[in-house]
C-alpha atoms as a PDB file:
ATOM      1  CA  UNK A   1     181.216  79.678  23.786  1.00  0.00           C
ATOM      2  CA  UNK A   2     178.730  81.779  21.353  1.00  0.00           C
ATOM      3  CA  UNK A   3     177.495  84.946  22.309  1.00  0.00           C
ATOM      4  CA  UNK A   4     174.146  84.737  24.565  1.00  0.00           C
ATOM      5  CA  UNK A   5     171.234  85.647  21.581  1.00  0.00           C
ATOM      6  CA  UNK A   6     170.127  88.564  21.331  1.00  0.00           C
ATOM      7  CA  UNK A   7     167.364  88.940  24.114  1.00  0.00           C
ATOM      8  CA  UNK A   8     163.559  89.236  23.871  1.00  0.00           C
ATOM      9  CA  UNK A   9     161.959  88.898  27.684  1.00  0.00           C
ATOM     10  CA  UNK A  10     159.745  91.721  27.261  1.00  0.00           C
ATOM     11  CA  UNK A  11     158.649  89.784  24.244  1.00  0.00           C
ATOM     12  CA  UNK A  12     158.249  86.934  26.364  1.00  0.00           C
ATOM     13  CA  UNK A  13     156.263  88.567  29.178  1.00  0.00           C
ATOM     14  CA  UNK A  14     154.014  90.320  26.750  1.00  0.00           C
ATOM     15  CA  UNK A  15     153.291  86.881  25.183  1.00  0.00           C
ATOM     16  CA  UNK A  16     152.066  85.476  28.851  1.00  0.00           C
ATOM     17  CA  UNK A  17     150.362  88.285  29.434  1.00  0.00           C
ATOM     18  CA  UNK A  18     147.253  86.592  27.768  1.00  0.00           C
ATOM     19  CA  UNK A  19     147.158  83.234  29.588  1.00  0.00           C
ATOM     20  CA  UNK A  20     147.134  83.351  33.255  1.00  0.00           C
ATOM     21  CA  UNK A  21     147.981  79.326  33.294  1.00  0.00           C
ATOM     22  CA  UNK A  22     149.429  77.297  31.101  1.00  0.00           C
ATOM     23  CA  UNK A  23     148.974  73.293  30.020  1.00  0.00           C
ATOM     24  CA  UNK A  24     151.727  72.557  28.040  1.00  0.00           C
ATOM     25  CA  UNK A  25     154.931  75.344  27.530  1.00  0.00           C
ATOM     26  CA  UNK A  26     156.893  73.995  24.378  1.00  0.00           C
ATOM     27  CA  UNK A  27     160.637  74.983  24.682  1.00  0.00           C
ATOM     28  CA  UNK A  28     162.365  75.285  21.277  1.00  0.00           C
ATOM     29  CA  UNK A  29     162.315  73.462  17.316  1.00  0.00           C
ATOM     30  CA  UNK A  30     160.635  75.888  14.776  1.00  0.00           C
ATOM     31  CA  UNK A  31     162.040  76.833  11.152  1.00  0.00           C
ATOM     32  CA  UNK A  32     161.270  76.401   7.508  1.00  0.00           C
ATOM     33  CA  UNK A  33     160.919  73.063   5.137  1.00  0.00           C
ATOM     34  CA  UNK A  34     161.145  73.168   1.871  1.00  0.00           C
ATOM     35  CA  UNK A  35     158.467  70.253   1.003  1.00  0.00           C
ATOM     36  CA  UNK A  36     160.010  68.850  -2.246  1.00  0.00           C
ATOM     37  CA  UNK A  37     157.251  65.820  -3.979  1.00  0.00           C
ATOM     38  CA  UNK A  38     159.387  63.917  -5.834  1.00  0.00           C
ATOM     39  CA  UNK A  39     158.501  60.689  -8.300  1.00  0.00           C
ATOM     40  CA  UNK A  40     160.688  58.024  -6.213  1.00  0.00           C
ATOM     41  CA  UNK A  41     162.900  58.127  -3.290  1.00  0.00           C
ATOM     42  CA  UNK A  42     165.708  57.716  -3.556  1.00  0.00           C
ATOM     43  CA  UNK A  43     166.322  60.214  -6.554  1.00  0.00           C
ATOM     44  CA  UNK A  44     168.274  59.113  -9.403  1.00  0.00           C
ATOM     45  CA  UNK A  45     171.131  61.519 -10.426  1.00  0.00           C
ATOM     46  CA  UNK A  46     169.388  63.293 -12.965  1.00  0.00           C
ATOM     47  CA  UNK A  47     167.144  66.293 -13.724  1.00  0.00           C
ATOM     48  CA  UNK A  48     164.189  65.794 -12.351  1.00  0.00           C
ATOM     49  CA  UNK A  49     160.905  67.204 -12.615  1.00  0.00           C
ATOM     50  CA  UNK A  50     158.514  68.179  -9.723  1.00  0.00           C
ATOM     51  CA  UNK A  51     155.177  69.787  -8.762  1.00  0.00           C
ATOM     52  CA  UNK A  52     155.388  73.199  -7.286  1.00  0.00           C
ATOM     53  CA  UNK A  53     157.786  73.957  -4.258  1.00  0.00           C
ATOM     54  CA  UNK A  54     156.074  74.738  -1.050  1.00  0.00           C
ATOM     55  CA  UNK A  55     157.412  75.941   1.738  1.00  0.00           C
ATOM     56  CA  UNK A  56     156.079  75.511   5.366  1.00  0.00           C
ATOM     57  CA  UNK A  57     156.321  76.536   9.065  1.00  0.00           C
ATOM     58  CA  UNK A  58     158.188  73.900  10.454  1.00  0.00           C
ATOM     59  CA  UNK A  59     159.861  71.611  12.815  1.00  0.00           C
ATOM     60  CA  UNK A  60     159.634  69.505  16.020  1.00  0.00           C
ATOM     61  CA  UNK A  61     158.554  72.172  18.966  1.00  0.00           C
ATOM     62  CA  UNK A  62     156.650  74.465  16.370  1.00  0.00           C
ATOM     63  CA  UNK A  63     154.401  70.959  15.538  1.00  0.00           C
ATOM     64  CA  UNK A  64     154.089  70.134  19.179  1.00  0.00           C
ATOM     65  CA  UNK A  65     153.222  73.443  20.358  1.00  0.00           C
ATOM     66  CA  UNK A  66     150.331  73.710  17.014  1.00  0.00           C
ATOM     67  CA  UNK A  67     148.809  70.086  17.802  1.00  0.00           C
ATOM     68  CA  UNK A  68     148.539  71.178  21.165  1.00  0.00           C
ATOM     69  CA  UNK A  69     146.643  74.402  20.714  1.00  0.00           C
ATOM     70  CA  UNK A  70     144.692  72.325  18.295  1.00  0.00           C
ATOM     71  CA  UNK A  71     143.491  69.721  20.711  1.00  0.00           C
ATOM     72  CA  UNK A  72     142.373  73.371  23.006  1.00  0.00           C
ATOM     73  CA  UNK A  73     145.466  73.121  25.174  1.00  0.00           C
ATOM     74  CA  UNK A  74     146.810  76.651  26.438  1.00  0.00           C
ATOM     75  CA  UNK A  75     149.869  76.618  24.705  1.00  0.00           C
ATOM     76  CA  UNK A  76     153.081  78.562  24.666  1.00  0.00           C
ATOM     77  CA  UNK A  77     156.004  78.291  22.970  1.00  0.00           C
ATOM     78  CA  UNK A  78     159.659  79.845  22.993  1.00  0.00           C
ATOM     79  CA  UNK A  79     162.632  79.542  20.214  1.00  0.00           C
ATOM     80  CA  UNK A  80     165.429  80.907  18.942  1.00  0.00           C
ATOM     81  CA  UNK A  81     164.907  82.700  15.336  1.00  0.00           C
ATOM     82  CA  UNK A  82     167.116  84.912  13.248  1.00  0.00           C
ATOM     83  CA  UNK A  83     167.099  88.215  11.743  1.00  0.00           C
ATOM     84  CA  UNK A  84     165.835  87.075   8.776  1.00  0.00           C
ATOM     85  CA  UNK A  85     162.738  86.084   5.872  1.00  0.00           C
ATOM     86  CA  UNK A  86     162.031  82.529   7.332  1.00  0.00           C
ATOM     87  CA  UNK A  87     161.699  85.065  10.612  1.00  0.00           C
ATOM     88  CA  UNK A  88     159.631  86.943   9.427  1.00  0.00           C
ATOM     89  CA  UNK A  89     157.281  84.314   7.612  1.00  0.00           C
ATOM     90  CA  UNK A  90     157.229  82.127  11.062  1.00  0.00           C
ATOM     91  CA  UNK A  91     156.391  85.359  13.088  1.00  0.00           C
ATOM     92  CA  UNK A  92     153.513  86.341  10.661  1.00  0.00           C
ATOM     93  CA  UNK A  93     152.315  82.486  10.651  1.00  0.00           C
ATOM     94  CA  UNK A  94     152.030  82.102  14.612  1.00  0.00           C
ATOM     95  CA  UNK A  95     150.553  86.314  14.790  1.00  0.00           C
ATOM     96  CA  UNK A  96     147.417  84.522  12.088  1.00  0.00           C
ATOM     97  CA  UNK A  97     146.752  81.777  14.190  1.00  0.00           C
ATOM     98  CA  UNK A  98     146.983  83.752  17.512  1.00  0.00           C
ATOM     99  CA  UNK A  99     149.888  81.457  19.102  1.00  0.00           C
ATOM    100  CA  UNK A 100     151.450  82.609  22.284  1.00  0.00           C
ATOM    101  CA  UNK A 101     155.132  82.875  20.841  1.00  0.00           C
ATOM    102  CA  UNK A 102     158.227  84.537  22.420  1.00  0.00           C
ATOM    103  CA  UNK A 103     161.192  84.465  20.407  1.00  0.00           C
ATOM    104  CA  UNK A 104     164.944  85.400  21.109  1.00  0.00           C
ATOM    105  CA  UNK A 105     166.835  85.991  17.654  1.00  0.00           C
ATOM    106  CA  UNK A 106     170.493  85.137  17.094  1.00  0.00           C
ATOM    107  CA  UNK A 107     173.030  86.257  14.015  1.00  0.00           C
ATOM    108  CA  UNK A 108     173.417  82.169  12.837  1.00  0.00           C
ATOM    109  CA  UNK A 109     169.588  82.102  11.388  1.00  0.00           C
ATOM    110  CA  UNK A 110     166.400  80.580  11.220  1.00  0.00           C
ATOM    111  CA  UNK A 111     167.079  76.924  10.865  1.00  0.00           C
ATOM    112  CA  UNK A 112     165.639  75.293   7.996  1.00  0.00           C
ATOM    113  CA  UNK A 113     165.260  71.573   6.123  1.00  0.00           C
ATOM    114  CA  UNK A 114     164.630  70.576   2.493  1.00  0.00           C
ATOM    115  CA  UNK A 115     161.786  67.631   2.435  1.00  0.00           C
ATOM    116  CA  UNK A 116     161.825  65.112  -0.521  1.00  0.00           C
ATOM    117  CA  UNK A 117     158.280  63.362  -0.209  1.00  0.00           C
ATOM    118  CA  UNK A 118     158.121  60.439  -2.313  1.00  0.00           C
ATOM    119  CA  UNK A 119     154.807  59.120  -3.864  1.00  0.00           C
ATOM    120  CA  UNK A 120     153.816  56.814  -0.981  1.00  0.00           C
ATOM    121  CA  UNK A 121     154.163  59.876   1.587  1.00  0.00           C
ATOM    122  CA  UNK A 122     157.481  58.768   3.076  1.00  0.00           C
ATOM    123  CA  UNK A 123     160.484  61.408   3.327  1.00  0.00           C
ATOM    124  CA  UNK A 124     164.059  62.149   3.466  1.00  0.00           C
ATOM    125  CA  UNK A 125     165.007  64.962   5.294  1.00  0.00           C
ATOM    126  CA  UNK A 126     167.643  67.188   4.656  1.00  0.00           C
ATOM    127  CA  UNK A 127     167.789  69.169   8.513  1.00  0.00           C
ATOM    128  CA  UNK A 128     169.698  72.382   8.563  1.00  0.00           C
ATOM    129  CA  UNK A 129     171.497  72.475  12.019  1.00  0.00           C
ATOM    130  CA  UNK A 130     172.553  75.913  11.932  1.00  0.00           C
ATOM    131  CA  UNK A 131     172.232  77.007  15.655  1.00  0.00           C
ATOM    132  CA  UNK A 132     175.407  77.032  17.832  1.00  0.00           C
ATOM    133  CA  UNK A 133     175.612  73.947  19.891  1.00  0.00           C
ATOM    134  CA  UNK A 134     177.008  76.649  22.678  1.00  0.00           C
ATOM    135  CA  UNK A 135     174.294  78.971  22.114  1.00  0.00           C
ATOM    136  CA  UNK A 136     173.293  80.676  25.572  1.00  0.00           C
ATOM    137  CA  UNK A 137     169.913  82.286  25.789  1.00  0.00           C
ATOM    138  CA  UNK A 138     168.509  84.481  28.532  1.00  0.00           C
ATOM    139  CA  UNK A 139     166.668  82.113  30.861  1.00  0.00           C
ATOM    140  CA  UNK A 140     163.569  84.683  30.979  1.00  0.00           C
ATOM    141  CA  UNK A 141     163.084  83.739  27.492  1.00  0.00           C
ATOM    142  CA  UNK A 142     161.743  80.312  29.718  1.00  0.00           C
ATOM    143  CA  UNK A 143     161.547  81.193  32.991  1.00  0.00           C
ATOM    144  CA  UNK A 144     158.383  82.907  33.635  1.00  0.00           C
ATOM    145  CA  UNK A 145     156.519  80.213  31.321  1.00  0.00           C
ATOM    146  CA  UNK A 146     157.946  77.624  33.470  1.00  0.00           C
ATOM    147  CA  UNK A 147     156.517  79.293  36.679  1.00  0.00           C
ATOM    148  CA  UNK A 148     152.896  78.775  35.322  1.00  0.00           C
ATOM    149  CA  UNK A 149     152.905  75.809  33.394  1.00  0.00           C
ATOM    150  CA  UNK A 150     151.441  72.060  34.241  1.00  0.00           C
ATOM    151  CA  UNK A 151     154.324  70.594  31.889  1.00  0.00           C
ATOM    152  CA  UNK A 152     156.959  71.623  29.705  1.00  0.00           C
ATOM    153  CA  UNK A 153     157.750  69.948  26.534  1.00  0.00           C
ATOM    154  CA  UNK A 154     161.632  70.295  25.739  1.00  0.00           C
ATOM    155  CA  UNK A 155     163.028  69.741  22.224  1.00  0.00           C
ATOM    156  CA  UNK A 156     166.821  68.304  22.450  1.00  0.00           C
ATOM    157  CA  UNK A 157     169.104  71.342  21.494  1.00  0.00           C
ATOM    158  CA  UNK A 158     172.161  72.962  23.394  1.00  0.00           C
ATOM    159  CA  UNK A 159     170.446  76.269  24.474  1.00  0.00           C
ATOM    160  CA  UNK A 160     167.585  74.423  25.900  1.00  0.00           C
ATOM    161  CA  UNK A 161     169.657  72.254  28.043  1.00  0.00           C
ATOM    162  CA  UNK A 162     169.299  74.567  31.032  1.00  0.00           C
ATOM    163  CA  UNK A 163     165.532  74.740  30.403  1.00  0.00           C
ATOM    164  CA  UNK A 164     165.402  71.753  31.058  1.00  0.00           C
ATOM    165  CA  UNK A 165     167.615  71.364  34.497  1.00  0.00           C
ATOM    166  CA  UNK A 166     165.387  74.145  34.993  1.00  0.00           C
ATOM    167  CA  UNK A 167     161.886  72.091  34.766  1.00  0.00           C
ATOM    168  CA  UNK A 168     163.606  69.919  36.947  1.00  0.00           C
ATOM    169  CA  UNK A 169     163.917  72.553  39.335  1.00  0.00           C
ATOM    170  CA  UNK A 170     160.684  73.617  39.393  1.00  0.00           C
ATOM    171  CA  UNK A 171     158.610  70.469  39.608  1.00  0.00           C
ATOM    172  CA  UNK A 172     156.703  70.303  36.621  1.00  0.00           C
ATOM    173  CA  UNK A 173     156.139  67.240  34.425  1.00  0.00           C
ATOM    174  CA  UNK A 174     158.686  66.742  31.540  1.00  0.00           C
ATOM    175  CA  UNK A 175     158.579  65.237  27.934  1.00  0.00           C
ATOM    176  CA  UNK A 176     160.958  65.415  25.426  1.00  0.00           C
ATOM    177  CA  UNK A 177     161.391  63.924  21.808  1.00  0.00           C
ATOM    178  CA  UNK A 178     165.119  62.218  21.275  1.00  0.00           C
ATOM    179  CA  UNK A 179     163.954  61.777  17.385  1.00  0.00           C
ATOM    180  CA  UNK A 180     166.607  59.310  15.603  1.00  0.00           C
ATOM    181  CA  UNK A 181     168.659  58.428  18.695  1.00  0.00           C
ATOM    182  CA  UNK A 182     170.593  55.850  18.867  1.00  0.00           C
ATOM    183  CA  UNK A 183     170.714  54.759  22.421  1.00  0.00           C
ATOM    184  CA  UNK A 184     173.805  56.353  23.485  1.00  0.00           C
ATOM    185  CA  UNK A 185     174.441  59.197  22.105  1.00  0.00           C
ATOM    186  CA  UNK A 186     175.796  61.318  25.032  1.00  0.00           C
ATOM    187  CA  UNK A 187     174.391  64.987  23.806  1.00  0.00           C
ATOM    188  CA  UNK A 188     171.209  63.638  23.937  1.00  0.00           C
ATOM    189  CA  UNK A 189     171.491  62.038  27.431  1.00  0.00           C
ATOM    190  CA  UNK A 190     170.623  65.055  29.655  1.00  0.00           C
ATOM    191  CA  UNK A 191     167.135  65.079  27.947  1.00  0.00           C
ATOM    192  CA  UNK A 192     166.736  61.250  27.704  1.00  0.00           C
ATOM    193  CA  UNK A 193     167.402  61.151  31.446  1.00  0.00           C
ATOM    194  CA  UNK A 194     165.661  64.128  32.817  1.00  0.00           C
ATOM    195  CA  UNK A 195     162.528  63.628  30.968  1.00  0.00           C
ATOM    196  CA  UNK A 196     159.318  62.006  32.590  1.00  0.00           C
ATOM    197  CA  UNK A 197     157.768  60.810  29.134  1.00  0.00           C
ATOM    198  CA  UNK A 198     160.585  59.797  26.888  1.00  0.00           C
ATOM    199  CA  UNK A 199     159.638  60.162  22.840  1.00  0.00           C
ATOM    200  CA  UNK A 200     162.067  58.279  20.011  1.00  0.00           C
ATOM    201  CA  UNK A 201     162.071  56.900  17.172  1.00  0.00           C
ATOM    202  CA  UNK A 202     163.185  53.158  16.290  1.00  0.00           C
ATOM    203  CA  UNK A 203     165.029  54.025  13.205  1.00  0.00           C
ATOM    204  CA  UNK A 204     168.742  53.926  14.839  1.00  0.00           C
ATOM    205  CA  UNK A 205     167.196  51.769  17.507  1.00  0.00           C
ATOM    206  CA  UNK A 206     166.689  48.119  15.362  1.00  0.00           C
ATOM    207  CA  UNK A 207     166.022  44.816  17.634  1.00  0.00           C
ATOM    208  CA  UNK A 208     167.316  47.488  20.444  1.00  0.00           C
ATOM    209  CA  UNK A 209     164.202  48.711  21.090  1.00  0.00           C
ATOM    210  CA  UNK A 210     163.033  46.825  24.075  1.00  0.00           C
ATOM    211  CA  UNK A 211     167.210  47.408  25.055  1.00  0.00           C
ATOM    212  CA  UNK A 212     167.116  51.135  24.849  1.00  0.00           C
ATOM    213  CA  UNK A 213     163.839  51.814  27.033  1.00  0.00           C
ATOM    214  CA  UNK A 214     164.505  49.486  30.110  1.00  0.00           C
ATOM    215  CA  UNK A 215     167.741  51.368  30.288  1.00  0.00           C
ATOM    216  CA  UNK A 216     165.948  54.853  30.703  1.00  0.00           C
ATOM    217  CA  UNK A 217     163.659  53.419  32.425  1.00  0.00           C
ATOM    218  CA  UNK A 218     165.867  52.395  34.714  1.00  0.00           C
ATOM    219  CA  UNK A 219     168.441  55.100  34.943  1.00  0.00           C
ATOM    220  CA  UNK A 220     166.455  58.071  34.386  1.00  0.00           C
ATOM    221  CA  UNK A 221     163.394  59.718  35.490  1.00  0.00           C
ATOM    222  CA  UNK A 222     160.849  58.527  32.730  1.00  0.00           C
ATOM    223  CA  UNK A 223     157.719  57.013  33.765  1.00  0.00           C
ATOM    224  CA  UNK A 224     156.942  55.655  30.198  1.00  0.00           C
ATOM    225  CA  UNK A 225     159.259  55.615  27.100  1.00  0.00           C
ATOM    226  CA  UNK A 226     157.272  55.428  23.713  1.00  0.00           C
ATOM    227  CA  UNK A 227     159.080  54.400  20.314  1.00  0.00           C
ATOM    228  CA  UNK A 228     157.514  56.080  17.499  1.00  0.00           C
ATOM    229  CA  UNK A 229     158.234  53.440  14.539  1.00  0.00           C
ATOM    230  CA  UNK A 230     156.130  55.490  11.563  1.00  0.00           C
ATOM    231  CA  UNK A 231     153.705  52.984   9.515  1.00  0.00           C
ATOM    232  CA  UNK A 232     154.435  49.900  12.082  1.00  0.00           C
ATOM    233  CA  UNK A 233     152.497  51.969  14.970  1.00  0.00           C
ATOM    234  CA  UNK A 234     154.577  52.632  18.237  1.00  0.00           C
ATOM    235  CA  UNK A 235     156.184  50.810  21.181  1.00  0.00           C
ATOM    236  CA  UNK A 236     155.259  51.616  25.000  1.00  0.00           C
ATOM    237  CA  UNK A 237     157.256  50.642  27.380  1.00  0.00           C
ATOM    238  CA  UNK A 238     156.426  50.913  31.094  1.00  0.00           C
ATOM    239  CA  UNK A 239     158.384  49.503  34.278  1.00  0.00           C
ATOM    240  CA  UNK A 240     157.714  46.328  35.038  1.00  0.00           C
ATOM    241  CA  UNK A 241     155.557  45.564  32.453  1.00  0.00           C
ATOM    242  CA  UNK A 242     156.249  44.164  29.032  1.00  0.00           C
ATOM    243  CA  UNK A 243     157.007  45.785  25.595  1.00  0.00           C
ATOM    244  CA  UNK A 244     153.698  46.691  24.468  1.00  0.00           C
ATOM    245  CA  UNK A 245     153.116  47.342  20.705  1.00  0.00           C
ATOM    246  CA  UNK A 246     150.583  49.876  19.734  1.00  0.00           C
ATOM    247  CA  UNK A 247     149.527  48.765  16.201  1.00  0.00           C
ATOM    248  CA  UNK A 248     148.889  51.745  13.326  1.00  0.00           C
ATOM    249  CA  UNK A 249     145.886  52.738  11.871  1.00  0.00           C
ATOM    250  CA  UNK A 250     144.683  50.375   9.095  1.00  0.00           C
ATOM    251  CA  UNK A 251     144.925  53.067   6.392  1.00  0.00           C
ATOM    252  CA  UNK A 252     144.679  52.965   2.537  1.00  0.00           C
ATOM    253  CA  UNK A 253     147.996  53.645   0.681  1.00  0.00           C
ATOM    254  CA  UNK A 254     146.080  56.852  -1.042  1.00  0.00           C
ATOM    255  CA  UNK A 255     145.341  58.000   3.029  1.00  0.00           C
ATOM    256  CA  UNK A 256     149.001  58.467   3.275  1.00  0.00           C
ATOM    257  CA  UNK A 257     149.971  61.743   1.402  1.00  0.00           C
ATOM    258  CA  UNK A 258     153.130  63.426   3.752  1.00  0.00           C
ATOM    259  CA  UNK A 259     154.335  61.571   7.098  1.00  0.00           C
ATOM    260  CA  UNK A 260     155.871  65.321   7.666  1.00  0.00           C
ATOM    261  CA  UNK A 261     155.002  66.035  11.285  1.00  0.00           C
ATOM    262  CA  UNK A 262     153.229  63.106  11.902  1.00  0.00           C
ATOM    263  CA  UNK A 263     155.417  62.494  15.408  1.00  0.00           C
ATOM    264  CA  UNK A 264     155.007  65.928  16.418  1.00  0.00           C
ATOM    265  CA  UNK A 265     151.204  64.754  16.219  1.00  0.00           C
ATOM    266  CA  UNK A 266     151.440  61.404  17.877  1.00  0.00           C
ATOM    267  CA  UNK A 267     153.312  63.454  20.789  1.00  0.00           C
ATOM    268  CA  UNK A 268     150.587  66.617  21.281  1.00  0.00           C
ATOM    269  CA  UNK A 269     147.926  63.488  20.818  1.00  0.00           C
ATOM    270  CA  UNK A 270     149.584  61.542  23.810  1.00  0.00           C
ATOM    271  CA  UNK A 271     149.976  64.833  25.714  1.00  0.00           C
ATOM    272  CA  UNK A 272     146.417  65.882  25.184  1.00  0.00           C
ATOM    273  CA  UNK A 273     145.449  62.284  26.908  1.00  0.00           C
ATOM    274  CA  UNK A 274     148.337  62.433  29.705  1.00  0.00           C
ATOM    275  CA  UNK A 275     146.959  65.760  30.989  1.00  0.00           C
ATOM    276  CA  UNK A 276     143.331  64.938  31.369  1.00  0.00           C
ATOM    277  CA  UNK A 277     144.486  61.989  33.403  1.00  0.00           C
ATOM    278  CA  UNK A 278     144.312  58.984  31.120  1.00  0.00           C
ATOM    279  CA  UNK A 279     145.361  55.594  31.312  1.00  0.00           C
ATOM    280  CA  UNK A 280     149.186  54.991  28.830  1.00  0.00           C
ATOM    281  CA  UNK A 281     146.944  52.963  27.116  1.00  0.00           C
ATOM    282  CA  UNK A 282     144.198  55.470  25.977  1.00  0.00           C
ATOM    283  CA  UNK A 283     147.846  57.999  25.687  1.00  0.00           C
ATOM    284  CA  UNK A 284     148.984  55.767  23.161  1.00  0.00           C
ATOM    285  CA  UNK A 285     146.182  55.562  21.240  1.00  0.00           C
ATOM    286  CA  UNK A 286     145.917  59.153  21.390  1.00  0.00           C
ATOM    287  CA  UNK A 287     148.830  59.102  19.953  1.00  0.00           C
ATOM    288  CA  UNK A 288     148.261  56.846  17.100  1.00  0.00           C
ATOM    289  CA  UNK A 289     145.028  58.715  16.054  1.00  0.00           C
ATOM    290  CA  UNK A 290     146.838  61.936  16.129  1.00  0.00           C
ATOM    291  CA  UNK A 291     149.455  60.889  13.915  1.00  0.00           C
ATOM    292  CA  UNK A 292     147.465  59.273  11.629  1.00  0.00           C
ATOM    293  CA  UNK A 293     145.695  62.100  11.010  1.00  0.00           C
ATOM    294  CA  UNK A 294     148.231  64.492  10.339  1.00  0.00           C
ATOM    295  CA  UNK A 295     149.867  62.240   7.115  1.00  0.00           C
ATOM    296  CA  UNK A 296     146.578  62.935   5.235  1.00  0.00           C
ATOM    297  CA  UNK A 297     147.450  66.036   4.247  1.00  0.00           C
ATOM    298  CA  UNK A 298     150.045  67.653   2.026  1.00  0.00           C
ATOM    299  CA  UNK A 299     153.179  69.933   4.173  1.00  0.00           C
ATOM    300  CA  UNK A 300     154.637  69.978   7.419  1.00  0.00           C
ATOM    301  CA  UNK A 301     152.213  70.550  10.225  1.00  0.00           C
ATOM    302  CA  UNK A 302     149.084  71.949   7.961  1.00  0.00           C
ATOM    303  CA  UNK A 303     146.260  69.819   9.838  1.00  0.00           C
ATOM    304  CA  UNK A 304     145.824  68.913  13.393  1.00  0.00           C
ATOM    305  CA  UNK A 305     142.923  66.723  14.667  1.00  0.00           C
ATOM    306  CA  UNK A 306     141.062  68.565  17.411  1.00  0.00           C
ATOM    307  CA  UNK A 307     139.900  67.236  20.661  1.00  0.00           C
ATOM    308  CA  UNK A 308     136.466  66.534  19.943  1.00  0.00           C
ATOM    309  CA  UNK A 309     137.596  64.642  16.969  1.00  0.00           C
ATOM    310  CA  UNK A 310     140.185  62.885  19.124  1.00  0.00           C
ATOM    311  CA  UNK A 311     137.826  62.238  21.874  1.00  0.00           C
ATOM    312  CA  UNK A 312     135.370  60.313  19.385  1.00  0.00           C
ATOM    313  CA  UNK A 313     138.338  58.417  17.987  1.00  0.00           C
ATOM    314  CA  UNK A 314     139.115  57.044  21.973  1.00  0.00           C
ATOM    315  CA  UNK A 315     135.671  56.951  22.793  1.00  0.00           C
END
């Protein structure tokens, strides 16, 4: 088993110290992409020539935790980081914008991805999975967050496993993102099974969409189960009731400049609804106008729709 990371709870308590409640606490997913716009996906094996390289704060909990501050949640999040540039450029990021942040830092790195965008705003993502899947982490990194929090978004990862038996624990509402599952994939089950609101996306799932959700709906402890499926809108599924799809947002093809973050959106969107009490429906849609408005723009989590912008959308 990997060494527990190198601790930071007085970093974590100083970080609280600010918010006296919180809406949403975002447990782990933030490092560096490497946005790449390239003239075609997929890339023929050649030299190929490209606009500038940009590089962005990134990944799935640090675009949760941003759309939800965005949309005037009180937010705080918690990673692992290294000892390291991409540290430093993440910590100097989230200290600009003001987010509550507490950070434990581990010898393995700052995880990071290389992006290729192609000209219609699609992507192929190159993730860098550097963490230990054994990595321990002192619980206070979480715990006091999770004391004072309505709900607790988990990103799938090995060190947040027992934040998430933790939330469990504790009673407060649960969401987590499975990204590209497949259905079965057992290191993904704790989090598929434990959550209340279930995130994925159809792109392992094919014509076992309809398949996949029943069966967590079922076995787990998820109220609703929502299949992100990019351009082709989103799937809801709720018990007893059948597959609904949540159509896109007619855009034009010059609308869609980087899908990069755009789930992270559709999920701080649909929590933004949840916690003010809204019908699935009206989450969904949420959801939808979220993500739509985060492709418009160029990078990884640059632009987040706000809430009174989101609130005209669903009004």
């Amino acid at each position: 088993m990997a060494e527990p990371a190198e601790p930071a709870v007085s970093d974590a308590l100083d970080a609280l110290d600010a918010l006296d409640a919180l809406d949403v606490f975002v447990i782990g997913g933030v490092g560096v992409d490497i946005i790449v716009r390239v003239p075609e996906l997929p890339l023929p094996i050649s030299d190929v020539k490209v606009p500038p390289i940009r590089q962005y704060v990134a990944h799935t909990g640090n675009g949760v935790a941003l759309g939800c501050r965005a949309l005037g949640l009180r937010t705080h999040f918690a990673a692992v980081l290294g000892a390291d540039p991409e540290a430093d450029f993440i910590l100097a990021h989230y200290t600009k914008l003001g987010l509550s942040f507490a950070h434990v830092t581990d010898p393995a790195g700052t995880p990071r991805s290389v992006n290729l965008v192609g000209p219609d705003g699609e992507r192929l993502s190159l993730h860098d999975s550097r963490l230990p899947a054994d990595l321990v982490v002192d619980p206070e990194l979480y715990r006091p967050a999770l004391a004072r929090t309505r709900h607790a978004h988990i990103s799938i990862g090995g060190w947040s496993r027992p934040a998430l038996a933790e939330a469990i624990e504790a009673g407060v509402s649960i969401s987590t993102d499975l990204h590209g599952w497949d259905g079965k994939d057992p290191a993904r089950a704790d989090f598929a099974y434990g959550a209340d609101l279930v995130f994925t996306s159809t792109n392992r799932l094919g014509d076992r969409v309809e398949e996949a959700a029943r069966d967590l709906l079922a076995r787990g402890r998820a109220e609703v189960v929502v299949a992100m499926a990019g351009g082709r809108g989103s799937y809801l599924a709720l018990p007893d009731q059948p597959l609904r799809h949540v159509p896109a947002l007619a855009m034009r093809a010059d609308e869609v400049v980087d899908t990069n973050g755009a789930g992270d959106s559709y999920v701080s969107g649909f929590l933004y609804a949840y916690l003010a009490g809204r019908d699935w429906a009206a989450c969904a849609a949420a959801g939808t106008y979220a993500g739509a408005h985060a492709v418009r723009t160029a990078g990884t989590h640059t632009s987040f729709i706000t809430a009174e912008e989101l609130d005209r959308a669903l009004s």
